[in-house]
N, C-alpha and C. Protein backbone atom coordinates (compact mmCIF):
# COMPACT_ATOMS: atom_id res chain seq x y z
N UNK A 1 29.82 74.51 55.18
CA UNK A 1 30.35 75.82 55.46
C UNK A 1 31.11 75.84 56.78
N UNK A 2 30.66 74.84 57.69
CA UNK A 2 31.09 75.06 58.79
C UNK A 2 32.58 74.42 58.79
N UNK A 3 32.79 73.04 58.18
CA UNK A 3 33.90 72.35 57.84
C UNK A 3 34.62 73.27 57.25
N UNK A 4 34.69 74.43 56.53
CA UNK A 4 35.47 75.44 56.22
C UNK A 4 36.66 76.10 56.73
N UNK A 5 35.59 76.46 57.86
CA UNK A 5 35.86 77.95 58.70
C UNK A 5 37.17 76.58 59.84
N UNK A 6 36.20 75.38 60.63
CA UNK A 6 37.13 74.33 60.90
C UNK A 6 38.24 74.27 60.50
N UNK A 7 38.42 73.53 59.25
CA UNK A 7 39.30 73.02 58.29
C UNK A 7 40.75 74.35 58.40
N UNK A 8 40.14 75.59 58.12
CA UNK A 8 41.45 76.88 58.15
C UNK A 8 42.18 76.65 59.68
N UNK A 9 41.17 76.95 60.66
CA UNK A 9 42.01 76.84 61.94
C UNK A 9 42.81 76.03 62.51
N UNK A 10 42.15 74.55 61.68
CA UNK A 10 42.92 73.50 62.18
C UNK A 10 44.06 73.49 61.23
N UNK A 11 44.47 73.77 60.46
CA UNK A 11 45.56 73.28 59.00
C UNK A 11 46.55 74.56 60.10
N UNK A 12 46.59 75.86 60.69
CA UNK A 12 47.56 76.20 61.47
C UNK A 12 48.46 75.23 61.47
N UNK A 13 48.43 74.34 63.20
CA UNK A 13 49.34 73.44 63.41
C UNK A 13 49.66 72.41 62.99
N UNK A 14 48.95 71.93 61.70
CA UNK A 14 49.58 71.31 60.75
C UNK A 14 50.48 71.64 60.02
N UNK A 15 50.36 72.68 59.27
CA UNK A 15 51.58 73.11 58.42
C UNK A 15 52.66 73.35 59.35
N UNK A 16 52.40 73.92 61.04
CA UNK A 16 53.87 74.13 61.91
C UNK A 16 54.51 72.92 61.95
N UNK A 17 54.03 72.04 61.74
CA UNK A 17 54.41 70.37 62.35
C UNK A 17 55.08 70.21 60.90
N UNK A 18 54.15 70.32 59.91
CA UNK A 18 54.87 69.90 58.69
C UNK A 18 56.52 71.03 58.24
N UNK A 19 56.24 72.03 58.76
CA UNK A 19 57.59 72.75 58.43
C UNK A 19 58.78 72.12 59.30
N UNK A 20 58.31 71.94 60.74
CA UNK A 20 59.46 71.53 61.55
C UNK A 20 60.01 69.95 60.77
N UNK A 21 58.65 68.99 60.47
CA UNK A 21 58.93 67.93 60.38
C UNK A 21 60.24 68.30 58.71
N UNK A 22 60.36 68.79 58.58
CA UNK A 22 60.93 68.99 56.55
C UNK A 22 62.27 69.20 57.42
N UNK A 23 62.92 69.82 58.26
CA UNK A 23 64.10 69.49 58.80
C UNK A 23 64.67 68.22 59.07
N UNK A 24 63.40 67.02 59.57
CA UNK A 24 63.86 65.59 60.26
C UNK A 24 64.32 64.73 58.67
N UNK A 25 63.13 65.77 57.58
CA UNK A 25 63.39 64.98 56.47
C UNK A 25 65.04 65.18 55.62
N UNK A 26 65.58 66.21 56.02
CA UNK A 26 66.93 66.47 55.26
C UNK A 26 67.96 65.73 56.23
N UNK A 27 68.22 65.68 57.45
CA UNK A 27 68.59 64.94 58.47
C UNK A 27 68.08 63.33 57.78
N UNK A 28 67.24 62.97 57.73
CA UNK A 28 67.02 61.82 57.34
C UNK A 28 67.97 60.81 56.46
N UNK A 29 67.50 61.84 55.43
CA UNK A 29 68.15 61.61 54.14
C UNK A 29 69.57 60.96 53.76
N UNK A 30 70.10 61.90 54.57
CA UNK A 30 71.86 61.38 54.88
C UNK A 30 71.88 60.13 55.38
N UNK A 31 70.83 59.93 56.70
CA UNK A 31 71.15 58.50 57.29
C UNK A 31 70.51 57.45 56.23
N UNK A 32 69.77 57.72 55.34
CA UNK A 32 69.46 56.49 54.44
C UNK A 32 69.95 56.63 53.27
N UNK A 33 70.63 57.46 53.01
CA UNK A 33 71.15 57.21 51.47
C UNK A 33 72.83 56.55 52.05
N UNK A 34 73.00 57.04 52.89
CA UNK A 34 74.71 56.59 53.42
C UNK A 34 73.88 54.57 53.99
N UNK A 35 73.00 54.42 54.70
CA UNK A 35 72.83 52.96 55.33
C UNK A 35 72.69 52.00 54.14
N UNK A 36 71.66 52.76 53.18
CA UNK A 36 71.30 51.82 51.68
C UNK A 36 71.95 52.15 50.57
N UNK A 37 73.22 52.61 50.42
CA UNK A 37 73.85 52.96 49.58
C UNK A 37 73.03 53.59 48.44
N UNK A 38 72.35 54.49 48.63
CA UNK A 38 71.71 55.14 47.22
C UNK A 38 72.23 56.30 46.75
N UNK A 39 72.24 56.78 45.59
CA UNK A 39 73.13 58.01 45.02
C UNK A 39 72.20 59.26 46.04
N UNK A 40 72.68 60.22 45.86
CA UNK A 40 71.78 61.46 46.46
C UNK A 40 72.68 61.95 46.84
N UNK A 41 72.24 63.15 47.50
CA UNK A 41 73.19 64.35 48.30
C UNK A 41 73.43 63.81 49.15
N UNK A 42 72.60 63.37 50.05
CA UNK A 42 72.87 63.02 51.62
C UNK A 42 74.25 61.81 51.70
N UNK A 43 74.37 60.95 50.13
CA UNK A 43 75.74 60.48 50.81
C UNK A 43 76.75 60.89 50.18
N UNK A 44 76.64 61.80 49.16
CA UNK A 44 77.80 63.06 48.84
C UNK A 44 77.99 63.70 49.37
N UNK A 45 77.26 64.25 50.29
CA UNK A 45 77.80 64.79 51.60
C UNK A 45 78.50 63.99 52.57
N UNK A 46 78.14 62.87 53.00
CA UNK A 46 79.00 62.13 53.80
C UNK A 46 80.52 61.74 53.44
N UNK A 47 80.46 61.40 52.15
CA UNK A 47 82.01 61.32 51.14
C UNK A 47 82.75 62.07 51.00
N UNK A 48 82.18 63.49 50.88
CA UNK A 48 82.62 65.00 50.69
C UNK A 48 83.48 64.71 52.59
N UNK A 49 82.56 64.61 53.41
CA UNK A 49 82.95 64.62 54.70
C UNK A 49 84.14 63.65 54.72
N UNK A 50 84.30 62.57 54.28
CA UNK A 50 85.46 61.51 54.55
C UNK A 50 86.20 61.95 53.82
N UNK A 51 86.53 62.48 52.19
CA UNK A 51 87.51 63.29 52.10
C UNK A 51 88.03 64.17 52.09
N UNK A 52 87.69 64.89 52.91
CA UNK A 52 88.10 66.15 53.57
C UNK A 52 87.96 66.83 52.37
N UNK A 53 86.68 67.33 51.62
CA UNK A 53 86.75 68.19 50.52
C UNK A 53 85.56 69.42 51.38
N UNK A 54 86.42 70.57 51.64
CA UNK A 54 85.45 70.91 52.85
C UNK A 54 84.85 71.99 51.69
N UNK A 55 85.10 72.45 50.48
CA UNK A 55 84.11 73.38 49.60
C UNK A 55 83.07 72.49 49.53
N UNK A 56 82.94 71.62 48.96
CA UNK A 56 81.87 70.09 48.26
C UNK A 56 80.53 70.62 49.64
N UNK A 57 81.47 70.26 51.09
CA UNK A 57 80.68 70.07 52.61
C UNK A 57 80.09 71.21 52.39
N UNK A 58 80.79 72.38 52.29
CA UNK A 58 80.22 73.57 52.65
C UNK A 58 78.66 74.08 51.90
N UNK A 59 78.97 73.63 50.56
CA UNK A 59 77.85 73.62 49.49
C UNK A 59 77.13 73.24 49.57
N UNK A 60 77.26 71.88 49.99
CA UNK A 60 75.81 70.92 50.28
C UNK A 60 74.92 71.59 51.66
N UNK A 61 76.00 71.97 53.10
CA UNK A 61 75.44 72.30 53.65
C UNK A 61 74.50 73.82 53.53
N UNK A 62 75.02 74.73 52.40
CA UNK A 62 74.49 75.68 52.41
C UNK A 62 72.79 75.28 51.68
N UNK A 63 73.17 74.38 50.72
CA UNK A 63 72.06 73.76 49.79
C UNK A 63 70.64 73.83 51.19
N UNK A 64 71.08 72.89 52.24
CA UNK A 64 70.19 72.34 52.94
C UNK A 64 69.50 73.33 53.94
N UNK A 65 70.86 74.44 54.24
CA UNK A 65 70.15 75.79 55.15
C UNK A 65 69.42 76.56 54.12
N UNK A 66 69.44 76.60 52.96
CA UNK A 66 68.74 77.27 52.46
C UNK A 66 67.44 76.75 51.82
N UNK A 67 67.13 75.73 51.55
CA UNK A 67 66.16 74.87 51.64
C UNK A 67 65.17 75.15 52.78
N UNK A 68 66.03 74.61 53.99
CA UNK A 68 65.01 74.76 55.36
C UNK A 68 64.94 76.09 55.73
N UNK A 69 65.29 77.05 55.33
CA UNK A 69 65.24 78.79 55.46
C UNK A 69 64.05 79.04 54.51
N UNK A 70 63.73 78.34 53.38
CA UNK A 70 63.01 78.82 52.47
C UNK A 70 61.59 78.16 52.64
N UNK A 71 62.12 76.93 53.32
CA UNK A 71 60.18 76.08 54.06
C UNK A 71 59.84 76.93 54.78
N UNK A 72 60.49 77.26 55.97
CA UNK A 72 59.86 78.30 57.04
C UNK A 72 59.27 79.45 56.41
N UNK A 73 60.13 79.61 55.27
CA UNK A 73 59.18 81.12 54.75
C UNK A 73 58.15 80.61 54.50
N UNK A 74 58.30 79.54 53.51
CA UNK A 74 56.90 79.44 53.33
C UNK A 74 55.28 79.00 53.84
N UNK A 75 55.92 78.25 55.74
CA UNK A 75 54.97 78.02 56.29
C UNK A 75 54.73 79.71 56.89
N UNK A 76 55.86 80.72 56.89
CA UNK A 76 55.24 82.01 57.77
C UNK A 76 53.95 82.66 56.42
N UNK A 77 54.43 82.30 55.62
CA UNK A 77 53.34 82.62 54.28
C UNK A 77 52.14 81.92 54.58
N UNK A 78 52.05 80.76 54.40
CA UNK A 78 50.80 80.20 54.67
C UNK A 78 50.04 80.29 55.97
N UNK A 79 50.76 80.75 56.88
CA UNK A 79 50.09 81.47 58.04
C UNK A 79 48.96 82.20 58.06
N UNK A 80 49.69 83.15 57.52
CA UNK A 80 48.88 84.19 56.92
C UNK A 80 47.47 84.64 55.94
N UNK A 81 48.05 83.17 54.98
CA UNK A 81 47.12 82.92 54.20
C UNK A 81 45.68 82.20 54.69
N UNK A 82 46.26 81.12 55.62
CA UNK A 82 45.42 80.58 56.59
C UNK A 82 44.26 81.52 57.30
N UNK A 83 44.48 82.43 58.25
CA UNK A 83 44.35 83.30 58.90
C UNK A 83 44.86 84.89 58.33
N UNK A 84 43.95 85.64 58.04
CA UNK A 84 44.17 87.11 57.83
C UNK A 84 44.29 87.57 59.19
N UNK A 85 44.04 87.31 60.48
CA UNK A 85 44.13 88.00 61.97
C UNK A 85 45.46 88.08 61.82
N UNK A 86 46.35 87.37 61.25
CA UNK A 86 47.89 86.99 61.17
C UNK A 86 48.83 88.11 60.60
N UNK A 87 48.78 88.91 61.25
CA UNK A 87 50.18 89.94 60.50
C UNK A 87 51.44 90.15 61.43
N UNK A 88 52.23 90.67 59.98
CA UNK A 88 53.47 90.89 61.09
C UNK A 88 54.06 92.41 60.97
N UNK A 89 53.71 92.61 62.00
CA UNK A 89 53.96 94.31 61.98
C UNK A 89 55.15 94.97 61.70
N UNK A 90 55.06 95.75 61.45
CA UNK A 90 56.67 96.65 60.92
C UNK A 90 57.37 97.26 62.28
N UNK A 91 58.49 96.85 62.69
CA UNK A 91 58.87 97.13 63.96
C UNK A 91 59.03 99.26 64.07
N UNK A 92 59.03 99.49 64.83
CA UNK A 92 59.25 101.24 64.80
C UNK A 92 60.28 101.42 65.34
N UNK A 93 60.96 102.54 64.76
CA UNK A 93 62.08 103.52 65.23
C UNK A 93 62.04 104.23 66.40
N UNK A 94 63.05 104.68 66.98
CA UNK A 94 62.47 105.51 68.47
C UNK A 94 62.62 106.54 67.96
C-alpha cells in the first residue's frame, strides 16, 4: 500500500522528463533517418528542405508541432490523473 501512494508521487517527474524527452525524440529522428539512410519523415523532411518544396517543409513541420503540442497535453492530463491536488483553475474576469 505504501509502494502505491510512493509509486504516484514519484511517476510526477517522470512523465515531465518523458514529455520533454519526446521532443529530443522527433529532433532525433531527422538526424538518423538522414545519417542511415532510412525511409521516414525525418529524411523527407530534409529532401523537402534541399528542394526547396517549402508546402512538403511546412507540413511535416506542422505534423511534428502538433504531435509535441498533443504529448504535453497529455503529460498536463496525466498530471492530474497522478495527483487530484492538481487543478487548473479557471482564470477570472475583472
Amino acid at each position: 500500500m505504501i509502494y502505491l501512494h510512493a509509486l504516484r508521487n514519484a511517476l510526477i517527474p517522470t512523465v515531465t522528463i518523458g514529455g520533454l524527452q519526446f521532443g529530443r525524440l522527433l529532433g532525433g529522428s531527422i538526424v538518423v533517418e538522414s545519417v542511415f539512410a532510412w525511409p521516414g519523415i525525418g529524411r523527407l523532411l530534409i529532401t523537402s528542405i534541399h528542394s526547396r518544396d517549402y508546402m512538403l517543409t511546412q507540413g511535416i513541420v506542422l505534423i511534428f508541432a502538433t504531435t509535441f503540442v498533443l504529448v504535453n497535453l497529455a503529460v498536463d492530463i496525466a498530471y492530474s490523473l497522478l495527483d487530484p491536488r492538481i487543478t487548473y483553475a479557471k482564470r477570472r474576469s475583472n
